[in-house]
Protein backbone atom coordinates (compact mmCIF):
# COMPACT_ATOMS: atom_id res chain seq x y z
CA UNK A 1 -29.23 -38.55 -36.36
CA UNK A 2 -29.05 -35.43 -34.55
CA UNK A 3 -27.66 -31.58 -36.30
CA UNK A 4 -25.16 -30.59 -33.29
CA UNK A 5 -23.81 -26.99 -34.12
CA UNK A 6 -20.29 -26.86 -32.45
CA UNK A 7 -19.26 -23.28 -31.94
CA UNK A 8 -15.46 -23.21 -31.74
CA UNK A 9 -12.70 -20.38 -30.63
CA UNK A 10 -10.50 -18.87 -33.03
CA UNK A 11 -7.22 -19.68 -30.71
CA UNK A 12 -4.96 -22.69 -32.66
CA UNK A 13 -5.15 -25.38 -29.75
CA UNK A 14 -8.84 -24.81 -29.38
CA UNK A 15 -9.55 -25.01 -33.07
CA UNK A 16 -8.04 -28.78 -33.24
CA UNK A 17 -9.71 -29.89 -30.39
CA UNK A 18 -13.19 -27.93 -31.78
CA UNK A 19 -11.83 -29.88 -35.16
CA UNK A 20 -11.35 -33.79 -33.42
CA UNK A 21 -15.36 -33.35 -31.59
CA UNK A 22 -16.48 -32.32 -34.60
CA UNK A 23 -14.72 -35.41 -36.37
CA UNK A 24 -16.32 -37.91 -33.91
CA UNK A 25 -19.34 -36.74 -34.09
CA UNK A 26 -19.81 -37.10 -37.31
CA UNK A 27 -18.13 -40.76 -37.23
CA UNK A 28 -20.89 -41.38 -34.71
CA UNK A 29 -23.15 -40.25 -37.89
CA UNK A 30 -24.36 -37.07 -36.83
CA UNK A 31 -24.81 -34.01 -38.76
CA UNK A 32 -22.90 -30.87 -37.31
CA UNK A 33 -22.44 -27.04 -38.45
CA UNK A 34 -18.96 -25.25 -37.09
CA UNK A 35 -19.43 -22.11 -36.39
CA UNK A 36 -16.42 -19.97 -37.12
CA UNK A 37 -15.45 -16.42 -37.30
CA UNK A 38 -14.57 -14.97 -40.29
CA UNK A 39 -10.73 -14.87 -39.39
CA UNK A 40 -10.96 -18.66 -38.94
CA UNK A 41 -13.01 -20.00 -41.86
CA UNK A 42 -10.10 -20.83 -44.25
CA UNK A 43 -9.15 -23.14 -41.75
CA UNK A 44 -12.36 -24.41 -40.86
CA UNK A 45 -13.13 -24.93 -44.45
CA UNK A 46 -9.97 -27.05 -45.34
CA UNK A 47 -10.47 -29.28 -43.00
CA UNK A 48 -13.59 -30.40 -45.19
CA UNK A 49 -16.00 -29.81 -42.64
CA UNK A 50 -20.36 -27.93 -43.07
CA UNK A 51 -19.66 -24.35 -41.10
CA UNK A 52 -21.14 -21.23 -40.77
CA UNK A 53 -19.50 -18.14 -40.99
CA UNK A 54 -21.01 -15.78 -38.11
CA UNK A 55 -20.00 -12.08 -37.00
CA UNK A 56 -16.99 -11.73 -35.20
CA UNK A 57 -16.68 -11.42 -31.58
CA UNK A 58 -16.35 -8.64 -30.19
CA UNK A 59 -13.63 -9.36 -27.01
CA UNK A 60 -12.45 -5.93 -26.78
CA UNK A 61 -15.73 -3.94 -27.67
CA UNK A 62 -15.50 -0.09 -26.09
CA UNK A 63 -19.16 1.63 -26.00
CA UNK A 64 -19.93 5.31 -26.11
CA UNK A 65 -17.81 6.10 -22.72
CA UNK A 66 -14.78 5.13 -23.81
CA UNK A 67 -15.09 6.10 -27.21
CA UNK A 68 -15.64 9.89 -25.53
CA UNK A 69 -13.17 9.66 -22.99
CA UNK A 70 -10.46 8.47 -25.20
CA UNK A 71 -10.30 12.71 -25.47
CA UNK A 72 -10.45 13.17 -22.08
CA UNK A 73 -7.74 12.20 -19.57
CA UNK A 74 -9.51 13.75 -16.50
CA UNK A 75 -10.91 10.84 -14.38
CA UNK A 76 -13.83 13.35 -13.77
CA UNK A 77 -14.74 13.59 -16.60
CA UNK A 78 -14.78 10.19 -17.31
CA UNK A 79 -17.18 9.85 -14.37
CA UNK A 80 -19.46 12.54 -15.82
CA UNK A 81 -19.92 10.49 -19.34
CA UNK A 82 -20.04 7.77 -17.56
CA UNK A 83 -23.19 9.21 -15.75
CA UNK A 84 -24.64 11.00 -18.61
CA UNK A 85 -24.28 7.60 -20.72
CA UNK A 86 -25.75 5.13 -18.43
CA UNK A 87 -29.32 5.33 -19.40
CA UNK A 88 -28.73 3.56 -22.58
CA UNK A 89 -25.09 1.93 -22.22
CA UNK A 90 -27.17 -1.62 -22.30
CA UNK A 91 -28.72 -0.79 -25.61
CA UNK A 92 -25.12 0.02 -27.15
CA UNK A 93 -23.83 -2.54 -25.31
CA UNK A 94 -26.07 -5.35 -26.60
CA UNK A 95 -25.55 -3.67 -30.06
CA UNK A 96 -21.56 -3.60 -30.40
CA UNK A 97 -21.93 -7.13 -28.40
CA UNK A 98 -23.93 -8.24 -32.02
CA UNK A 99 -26.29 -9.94 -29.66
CA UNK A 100 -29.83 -9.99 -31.47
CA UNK A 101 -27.47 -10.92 -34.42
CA UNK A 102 -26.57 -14.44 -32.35
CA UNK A 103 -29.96 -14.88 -31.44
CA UNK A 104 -31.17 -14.56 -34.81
CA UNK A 105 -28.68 -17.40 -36.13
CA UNK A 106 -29.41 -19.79 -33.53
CA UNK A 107 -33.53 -19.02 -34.43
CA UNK A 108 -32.26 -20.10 -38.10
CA UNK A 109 -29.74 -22.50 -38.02
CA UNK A 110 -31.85 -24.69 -35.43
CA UNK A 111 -29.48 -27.10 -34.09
CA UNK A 112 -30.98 -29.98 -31.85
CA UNK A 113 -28.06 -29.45 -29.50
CA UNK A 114 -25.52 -26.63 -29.38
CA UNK A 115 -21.72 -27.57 -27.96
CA UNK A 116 -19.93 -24.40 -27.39
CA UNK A 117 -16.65 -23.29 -26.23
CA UNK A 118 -16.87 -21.94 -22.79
CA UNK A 119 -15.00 -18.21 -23.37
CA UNK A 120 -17.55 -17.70 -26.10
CA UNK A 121 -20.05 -15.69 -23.52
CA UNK A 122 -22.39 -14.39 -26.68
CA UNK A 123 -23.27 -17.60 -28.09
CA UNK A 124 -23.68 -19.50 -24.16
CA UNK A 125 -26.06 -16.56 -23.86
CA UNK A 126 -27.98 -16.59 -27.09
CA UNK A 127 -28.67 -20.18 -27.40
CA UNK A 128 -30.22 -20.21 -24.35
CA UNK A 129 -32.75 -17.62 -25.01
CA UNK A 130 -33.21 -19.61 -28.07
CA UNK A 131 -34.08 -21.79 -25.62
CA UNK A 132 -31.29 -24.61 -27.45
CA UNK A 133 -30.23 -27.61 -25.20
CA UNK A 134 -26.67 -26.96 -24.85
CA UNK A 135 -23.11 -28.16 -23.45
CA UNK A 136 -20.43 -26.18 -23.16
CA UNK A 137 -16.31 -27.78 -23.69
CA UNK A 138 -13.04 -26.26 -22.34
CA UNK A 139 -9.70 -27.38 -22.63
CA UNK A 140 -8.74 -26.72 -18.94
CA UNK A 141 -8.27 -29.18 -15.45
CA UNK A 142 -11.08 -28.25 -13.22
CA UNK A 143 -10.56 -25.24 -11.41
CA UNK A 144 -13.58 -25.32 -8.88
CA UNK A 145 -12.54 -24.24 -5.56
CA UNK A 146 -11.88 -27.36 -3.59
CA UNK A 147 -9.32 -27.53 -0.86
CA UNK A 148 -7.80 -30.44 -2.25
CA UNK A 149 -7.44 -28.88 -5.48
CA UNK A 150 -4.96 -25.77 -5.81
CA UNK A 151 -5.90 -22.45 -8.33
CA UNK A 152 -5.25 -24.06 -11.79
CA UNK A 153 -2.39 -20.52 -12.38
CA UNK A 154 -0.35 -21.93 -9.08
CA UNK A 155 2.58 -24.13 -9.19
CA UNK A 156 1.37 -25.78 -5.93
CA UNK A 157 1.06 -29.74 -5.69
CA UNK A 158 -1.23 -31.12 -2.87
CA UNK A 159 0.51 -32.58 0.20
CA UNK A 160 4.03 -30.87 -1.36
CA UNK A 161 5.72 -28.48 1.46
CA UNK A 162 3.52 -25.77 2.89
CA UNK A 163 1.82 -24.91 -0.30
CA UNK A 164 0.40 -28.42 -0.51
CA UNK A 165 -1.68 -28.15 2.89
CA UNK A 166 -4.93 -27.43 2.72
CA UNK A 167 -4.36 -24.00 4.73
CA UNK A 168 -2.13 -23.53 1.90
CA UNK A 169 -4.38 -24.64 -0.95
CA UNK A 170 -7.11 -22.17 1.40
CA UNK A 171 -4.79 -19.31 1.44
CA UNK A 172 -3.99 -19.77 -2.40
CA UNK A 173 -7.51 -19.89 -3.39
CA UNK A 174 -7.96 -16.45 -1.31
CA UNK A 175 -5.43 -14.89 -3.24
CA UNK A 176 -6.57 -16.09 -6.13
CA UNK A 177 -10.05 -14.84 -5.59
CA UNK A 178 -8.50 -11.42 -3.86
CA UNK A 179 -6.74 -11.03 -6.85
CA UNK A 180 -9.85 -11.41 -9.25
CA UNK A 181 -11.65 -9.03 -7.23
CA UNK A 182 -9.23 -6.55 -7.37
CA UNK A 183 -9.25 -6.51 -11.00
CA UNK A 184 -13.11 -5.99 -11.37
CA UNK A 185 -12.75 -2.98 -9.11
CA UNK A 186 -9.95 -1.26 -10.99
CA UNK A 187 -11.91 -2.25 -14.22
CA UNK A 188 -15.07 -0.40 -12.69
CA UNK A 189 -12.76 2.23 -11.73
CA UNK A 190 -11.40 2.77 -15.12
CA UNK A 191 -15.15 1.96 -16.66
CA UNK A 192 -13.86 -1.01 -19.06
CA UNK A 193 -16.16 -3.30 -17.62
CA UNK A 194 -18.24 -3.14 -20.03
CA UNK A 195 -18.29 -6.66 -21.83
CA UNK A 196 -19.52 -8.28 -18.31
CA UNK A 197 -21.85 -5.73 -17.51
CA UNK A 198 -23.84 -6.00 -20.69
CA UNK A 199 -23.68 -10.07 -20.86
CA UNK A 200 -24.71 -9.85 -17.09
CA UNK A 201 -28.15 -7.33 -18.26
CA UNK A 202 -28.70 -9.87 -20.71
CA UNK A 203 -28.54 -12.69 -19.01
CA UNK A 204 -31.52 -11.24 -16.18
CA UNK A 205 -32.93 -10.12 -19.38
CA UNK A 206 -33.74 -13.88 -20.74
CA UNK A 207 -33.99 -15.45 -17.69
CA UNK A 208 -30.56 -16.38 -16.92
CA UNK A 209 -29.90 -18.01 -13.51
CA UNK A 210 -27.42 -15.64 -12.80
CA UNK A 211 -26.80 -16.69 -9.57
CA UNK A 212 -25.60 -19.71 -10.95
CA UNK A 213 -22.82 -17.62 -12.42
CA UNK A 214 -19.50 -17.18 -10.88
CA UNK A 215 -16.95 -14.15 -11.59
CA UNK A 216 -13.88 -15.69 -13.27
CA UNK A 217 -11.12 -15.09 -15.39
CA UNK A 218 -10.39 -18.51 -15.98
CA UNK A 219 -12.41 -18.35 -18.61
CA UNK A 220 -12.74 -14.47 -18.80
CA UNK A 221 -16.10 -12.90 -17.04
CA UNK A 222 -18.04 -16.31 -15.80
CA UNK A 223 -17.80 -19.60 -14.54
CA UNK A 224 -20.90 -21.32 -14.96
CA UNK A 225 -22.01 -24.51 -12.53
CA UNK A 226 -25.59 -24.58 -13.74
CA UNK A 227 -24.85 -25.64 -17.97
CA UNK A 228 -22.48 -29.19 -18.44
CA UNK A 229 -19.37 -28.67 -19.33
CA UNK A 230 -17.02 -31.18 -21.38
CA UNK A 231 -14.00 -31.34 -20.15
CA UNK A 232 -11.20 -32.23 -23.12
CA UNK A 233 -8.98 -33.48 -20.32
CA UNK A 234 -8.27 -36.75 -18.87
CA UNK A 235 -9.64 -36.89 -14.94
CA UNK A 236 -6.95 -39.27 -14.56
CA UNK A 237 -4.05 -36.39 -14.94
CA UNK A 238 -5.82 -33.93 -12.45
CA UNK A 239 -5.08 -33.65 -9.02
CA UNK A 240 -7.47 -36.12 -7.13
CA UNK A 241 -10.45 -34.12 -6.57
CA UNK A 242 -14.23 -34.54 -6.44
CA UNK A 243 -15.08 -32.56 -9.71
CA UNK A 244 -18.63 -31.03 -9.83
CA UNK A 245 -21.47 -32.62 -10.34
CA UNK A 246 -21.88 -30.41 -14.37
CA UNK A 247 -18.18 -31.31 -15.23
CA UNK A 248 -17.81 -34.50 -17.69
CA UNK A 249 -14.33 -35.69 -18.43
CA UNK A 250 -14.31 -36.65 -22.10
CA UNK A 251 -10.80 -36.88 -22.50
CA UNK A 252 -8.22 -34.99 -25.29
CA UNK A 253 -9.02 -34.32 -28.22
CA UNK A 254 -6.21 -34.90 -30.47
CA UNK A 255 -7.06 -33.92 -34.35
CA UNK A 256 -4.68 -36.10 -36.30
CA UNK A 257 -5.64 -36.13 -39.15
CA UNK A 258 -6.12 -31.50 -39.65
CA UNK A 259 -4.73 -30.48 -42.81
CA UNK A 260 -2.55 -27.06 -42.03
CA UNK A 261 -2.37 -23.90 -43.70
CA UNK A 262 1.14 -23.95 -43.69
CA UNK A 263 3.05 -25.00 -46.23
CA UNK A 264 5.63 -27.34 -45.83
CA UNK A 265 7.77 -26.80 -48.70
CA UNK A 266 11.63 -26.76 -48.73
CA UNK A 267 11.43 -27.24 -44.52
CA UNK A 268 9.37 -30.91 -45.34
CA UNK A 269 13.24 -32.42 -46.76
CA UNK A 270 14.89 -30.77 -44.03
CA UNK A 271 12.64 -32.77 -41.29
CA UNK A 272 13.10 -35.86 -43.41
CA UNK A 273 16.71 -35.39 -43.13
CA UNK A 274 16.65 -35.19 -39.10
CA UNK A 275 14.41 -38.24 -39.18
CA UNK A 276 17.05 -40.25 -41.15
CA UNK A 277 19.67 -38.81 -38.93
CA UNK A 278 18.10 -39.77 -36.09
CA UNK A 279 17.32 -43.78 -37.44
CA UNK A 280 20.81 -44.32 -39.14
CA UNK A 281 22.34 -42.65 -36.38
CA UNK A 282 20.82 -43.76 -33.14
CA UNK A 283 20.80 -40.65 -31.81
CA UNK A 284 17.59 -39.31 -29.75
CA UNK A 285 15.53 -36.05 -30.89
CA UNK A 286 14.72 -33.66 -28.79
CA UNK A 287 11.65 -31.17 -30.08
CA UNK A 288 11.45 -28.08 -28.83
CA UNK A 289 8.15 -25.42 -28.70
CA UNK A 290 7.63 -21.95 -27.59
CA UNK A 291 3.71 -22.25 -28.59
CA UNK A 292 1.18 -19.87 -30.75
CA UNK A 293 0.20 -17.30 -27.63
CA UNK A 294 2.79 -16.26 -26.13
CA UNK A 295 6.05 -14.71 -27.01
CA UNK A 296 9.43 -17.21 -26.44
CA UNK A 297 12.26 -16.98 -23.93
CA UNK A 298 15.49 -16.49 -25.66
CA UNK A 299 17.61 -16.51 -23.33
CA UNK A 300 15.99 -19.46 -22.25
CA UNK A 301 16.16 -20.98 -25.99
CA UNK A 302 19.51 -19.98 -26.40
CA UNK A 303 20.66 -22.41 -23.30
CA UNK A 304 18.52 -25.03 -24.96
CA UNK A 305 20.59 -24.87 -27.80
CA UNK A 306 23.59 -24.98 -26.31
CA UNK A 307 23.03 -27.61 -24.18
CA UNK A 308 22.40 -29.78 -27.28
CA UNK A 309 25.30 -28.34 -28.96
CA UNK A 310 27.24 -30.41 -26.42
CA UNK A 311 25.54 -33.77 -27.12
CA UNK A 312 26.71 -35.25 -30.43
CA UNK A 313 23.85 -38.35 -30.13
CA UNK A 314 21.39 -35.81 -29.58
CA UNK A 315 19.24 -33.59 -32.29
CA UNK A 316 17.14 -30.87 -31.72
CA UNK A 317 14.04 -29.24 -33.72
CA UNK A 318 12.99 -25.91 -32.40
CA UNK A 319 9.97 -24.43 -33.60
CA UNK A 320 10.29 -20.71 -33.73
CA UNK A 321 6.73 -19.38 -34.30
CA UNK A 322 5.16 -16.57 -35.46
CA UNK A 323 6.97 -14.30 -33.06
CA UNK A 324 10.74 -15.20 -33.04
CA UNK A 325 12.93 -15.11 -36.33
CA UNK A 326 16.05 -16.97 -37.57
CA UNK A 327 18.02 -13.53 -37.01
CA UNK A 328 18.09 -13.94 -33.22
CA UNK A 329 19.87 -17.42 -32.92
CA UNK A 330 23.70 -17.30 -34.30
CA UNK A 331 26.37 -19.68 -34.58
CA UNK A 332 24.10 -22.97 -34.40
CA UNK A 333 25.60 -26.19 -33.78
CA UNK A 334 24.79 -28.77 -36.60
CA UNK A 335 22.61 -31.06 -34.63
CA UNK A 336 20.03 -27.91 -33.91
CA UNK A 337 17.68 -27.12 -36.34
CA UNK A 338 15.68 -24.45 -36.27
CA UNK A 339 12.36 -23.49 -38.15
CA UNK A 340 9.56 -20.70 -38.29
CA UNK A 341 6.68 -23.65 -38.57
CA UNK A 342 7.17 -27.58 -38.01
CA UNK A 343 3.91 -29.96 -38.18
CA UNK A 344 4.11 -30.52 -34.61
CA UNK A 345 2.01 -33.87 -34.64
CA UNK A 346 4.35 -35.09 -36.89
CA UNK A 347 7.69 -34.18 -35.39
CA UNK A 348 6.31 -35.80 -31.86
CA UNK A 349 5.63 -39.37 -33.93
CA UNK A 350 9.50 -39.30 -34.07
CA UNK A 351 10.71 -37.31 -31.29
CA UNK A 352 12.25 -39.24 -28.12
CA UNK A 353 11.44 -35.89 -25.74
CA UNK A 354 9.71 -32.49 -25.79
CA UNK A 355 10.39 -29.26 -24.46
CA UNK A 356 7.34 -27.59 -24.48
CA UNK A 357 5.89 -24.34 -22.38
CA UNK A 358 3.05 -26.60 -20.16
CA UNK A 359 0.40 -25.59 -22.84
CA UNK A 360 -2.60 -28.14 -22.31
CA UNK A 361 -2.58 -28.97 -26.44
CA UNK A 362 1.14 -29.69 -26.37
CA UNK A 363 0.48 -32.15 -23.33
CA UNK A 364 -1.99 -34.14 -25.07
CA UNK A 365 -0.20 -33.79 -28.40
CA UNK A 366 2.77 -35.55 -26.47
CA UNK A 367 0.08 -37.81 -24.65
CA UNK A 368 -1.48 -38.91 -27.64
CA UNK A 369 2.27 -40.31 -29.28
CA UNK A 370 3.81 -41.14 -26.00
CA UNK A 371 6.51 -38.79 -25.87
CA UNK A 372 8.06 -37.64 -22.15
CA UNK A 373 8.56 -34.14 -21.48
CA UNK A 374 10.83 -31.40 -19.91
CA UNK A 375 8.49 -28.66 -18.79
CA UNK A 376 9.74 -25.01 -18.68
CA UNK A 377 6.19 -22.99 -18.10
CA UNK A 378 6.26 -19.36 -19.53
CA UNK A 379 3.91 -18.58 -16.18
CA UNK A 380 1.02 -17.68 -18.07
CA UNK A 381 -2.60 -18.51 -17.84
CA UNK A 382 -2.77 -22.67 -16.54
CA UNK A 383 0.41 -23.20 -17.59
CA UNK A 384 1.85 -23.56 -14.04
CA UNK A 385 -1.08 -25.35 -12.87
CA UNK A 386 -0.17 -27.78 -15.88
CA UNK A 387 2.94 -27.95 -15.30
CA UNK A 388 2.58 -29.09 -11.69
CA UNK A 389 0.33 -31.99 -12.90
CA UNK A 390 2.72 -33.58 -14.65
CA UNK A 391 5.08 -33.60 -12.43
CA UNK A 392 3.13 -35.17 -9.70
CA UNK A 393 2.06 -37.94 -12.15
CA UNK A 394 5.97 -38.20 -12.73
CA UNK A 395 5.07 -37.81 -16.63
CA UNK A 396 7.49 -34.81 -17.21
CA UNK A 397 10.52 -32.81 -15.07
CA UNK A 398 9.82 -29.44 -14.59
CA UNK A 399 11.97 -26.42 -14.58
CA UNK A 400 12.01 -22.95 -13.73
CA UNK A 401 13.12 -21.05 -17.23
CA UNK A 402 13.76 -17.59 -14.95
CA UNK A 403 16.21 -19.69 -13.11
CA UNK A 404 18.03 -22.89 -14.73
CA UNK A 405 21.05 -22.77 -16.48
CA UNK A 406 22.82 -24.69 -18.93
CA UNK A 407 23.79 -27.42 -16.21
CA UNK A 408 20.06 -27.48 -15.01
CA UNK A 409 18.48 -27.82 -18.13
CA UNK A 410 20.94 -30.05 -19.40
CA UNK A 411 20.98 -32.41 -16.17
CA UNK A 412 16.68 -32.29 -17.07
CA UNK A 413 16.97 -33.05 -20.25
CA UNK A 414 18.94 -36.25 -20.11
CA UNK A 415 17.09 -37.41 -17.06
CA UNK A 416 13.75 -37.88 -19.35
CA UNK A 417 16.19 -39.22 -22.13
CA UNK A 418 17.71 -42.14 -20.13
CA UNK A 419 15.87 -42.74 -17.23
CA UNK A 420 12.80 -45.46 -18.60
CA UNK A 421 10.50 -44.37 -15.46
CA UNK A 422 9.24 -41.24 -17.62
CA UNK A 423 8.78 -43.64 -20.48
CA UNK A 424 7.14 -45.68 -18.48
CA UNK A 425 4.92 -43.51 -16.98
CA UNK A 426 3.90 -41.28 -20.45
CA UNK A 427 2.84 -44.79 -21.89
CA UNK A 428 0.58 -46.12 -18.80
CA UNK A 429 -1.28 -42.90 -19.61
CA UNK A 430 -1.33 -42.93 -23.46
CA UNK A 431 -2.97 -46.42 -22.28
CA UNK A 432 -5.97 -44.40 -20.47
CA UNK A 433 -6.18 -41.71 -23.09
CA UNK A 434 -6.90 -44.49 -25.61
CA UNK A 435 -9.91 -45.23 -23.46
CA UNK A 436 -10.94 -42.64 -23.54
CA UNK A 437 -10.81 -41.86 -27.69
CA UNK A 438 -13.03 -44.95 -27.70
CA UNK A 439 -15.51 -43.83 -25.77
CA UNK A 440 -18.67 -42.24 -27.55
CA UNK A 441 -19.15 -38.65 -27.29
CA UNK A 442 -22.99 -37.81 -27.81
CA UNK A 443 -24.37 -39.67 -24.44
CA UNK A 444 -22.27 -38.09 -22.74
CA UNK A 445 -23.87 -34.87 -23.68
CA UNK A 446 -27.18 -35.78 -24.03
CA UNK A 447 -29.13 -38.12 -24.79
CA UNK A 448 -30.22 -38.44 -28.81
């Protein structure tokens, strides 16, 4: 038995994938610490698993420069701190960064193996100058630039109009790059690099390959090609690629059995009523998601709803989040339903469709039950690269939100709800994906 520390992001759809690794490796009877940030232990703690509570990271640290410009709005003198400062902006940096305070947990804790989340820079760093075998796990598609594969934020599908070509993938992957490029010069410019500079002078510090490092922002400051990654994606839903030779596709991670923070209360008979409805009266639900990140469409939301409105065999449960309220939806028909928090796991084991945003976690939520989708990105992050991957694999239609009306969204709706080829299609690849949850997760890693 190996102790595997599993350092996990504080971001909801990471955390429950973080939660179902941790859960097989220990049903593959190996001891492993979570590490968790303070504004995630509660969570962590709940769901029964060993974790240790470590500083925070610091994503949005500011050193000395900006803390003295923020008087200043003169970009010159800006530049003079800046000067004046530079001589010991790594020291501060590696300070507010909390680095030696890493280093000293991973000297501590000593894990045989550490499996971290790839935007978590500080610990990547750290554990290898504690000179800790480690693997690093994102949620993402591969986004290595391949000519066959488009830039994982484009809505482009290979061999699809002019896009598709590979002087189109070519020209993509230049803007995407151009675009990346730009930003680290404004950044300079505006001296809020900071974050990447230090982790860079840390990195030659301990002996870092860092050209083995590759300027990203999918995840933020590097790619890396020289550490394995885990990917908690199924190859099989990617464009087809090569992948690189560090990426291994260990399929989603689904965490089934995560107890939530939120309470259920009065809204738990109000889903048990839809449920009924939907059994006694043959009708076909329809679940609907705006996600944790990003703020929902309500215009868009508000065509949902009607649209359903105008379907008397059809019910709908929207799940508001943390950033919409009850106030802003009026005159409801009765078959939607509406809620600030739904147990999304368990509203997909009875839902016959989902509108969701293209959000990986949401795909493999609806992957994991079997449930087709209608796909209405919000545009943000991989969401259109997502989005474009189902539709390829025919598991989902997909919309544009900016520019479908009711007749468009309704039209998309019904075709997953009566034509069987999405059905069809969603439960060939639940097929794969149950592969792959029986596949063992430590040799793929390493070898212990």
């Amino acid at each position: 038995m190996s102790h595997i520390a599993v350092a996990i992001s504080g971001l909801t759809g990471r955390m429950n994938s973080g939660f179902e690794l941790i859960s097989r490796l220990e049903n593959e009877g190996h001891r492993v610490t979570c590490l968790c940030q303070p504004y995630t232990t509660e969570i962590v703690a709940k769901q029964g698993f060993d974790y240790l509570e470590i500083p925070e990271i610091n994503f949005k640290y500011a050193d000395a420069d900006d803390r003295a410009n923020a008087n200043h709005n003169s970009w010159f003198q800006k530049w003079k701190n800046h000067i004046k400062n530079g001589h010991n902006r790594y020291g501060q940096g590696k300070k507010l960064l909390k680095l030696d305070a890493y280093e000293k947990i991973w000297l501590e804790l000593k894990p045989n193996h550490v499996l971290v989340d790839v935007e978590l820079h500080d610990l990547i760093f750290t554990a290898y100058a504690a000179k800790i075998p480690t693997t690093l796990f994102h949620t993402w598609f591969s986004d290595i630039p391949d000519l066959q594969l488009p830039p994982i934020r484009t809505s482009i599908i290979p061999g699809k109009d002019f896009g598709g070509s590979s002087f189109g993938i070519a020209w993509a992957r230049f803007i995407d790059w151009a675009k990346i490029q730009g930003r680290l010069y404004i950044n300079k410019l505006k001296f809020q690099d900071y974050r990447r500079a230090t982790i860079k002078g840390y990195a030659l510090e301990i002996g870092f390959p860092v050209d083995e490092l590759r300027v990203s922002t999918l995840p933020p400051l590097y790619r890396f090609t020289n550490l394995p990654i885990l990917l908690l994606a199924m190859r099989e839903l990617d464009f087809p690629h090569k992948p690189d030779k560090n990426l291994i596709y260990a399929g989603p991670m689904v965490y089934a059995n995560r107890h939530d923070l939120n309470p259920e209360s009065a809204d738990a008979e109000r889903l048990k009523a839809i449920y009924k409805s939907k059994k006694t009266g043959d009708k076909k639900l329809i679940y609907c998601s705006v996600g944790t990140l990003a703020k929902g469409d309500v215009s868009f939301l508000k065509k949902v709803i009607e649209v359903v409105g105008e379907e008397k065999d059809w019910l709908l449960i929207l799940s508001l989040g943390r950033n919409l309220s009850y106030d802003t939806f009026t005159d409801l028909p009765e078959n939607a339903h509406l809620f600030q928090w739904v147990p999304q796991l368990k509203v997909l084991s009875h839902a016959d469709c989902c509108i969701n945003h293209a959000g990986i976690n949401s795909i493999n939520e609806c992957l994991h039950y079997a449930v087709p989708m209608v796909i209405y990105s919000l545009k943000y992050t991989d969401e259109n690269g997502n989005a474009a991957r189902m539709a390829y694999h025919g598991l989902a239609v997909v919309g544009d939100k900016d520019e479908d009306g009711v007749a468009e969204i309704h039209k998309n709706i019904r075709a997953v709800l009566t034509d069987s080829k999405y059905l069809e299609k969603i439960s060939e690849f639940n097929g794969i994906y149950e592969g792959y949850c029986q596949r063992k997760l430590a040799p793929l890693m390493f070898n212990v």
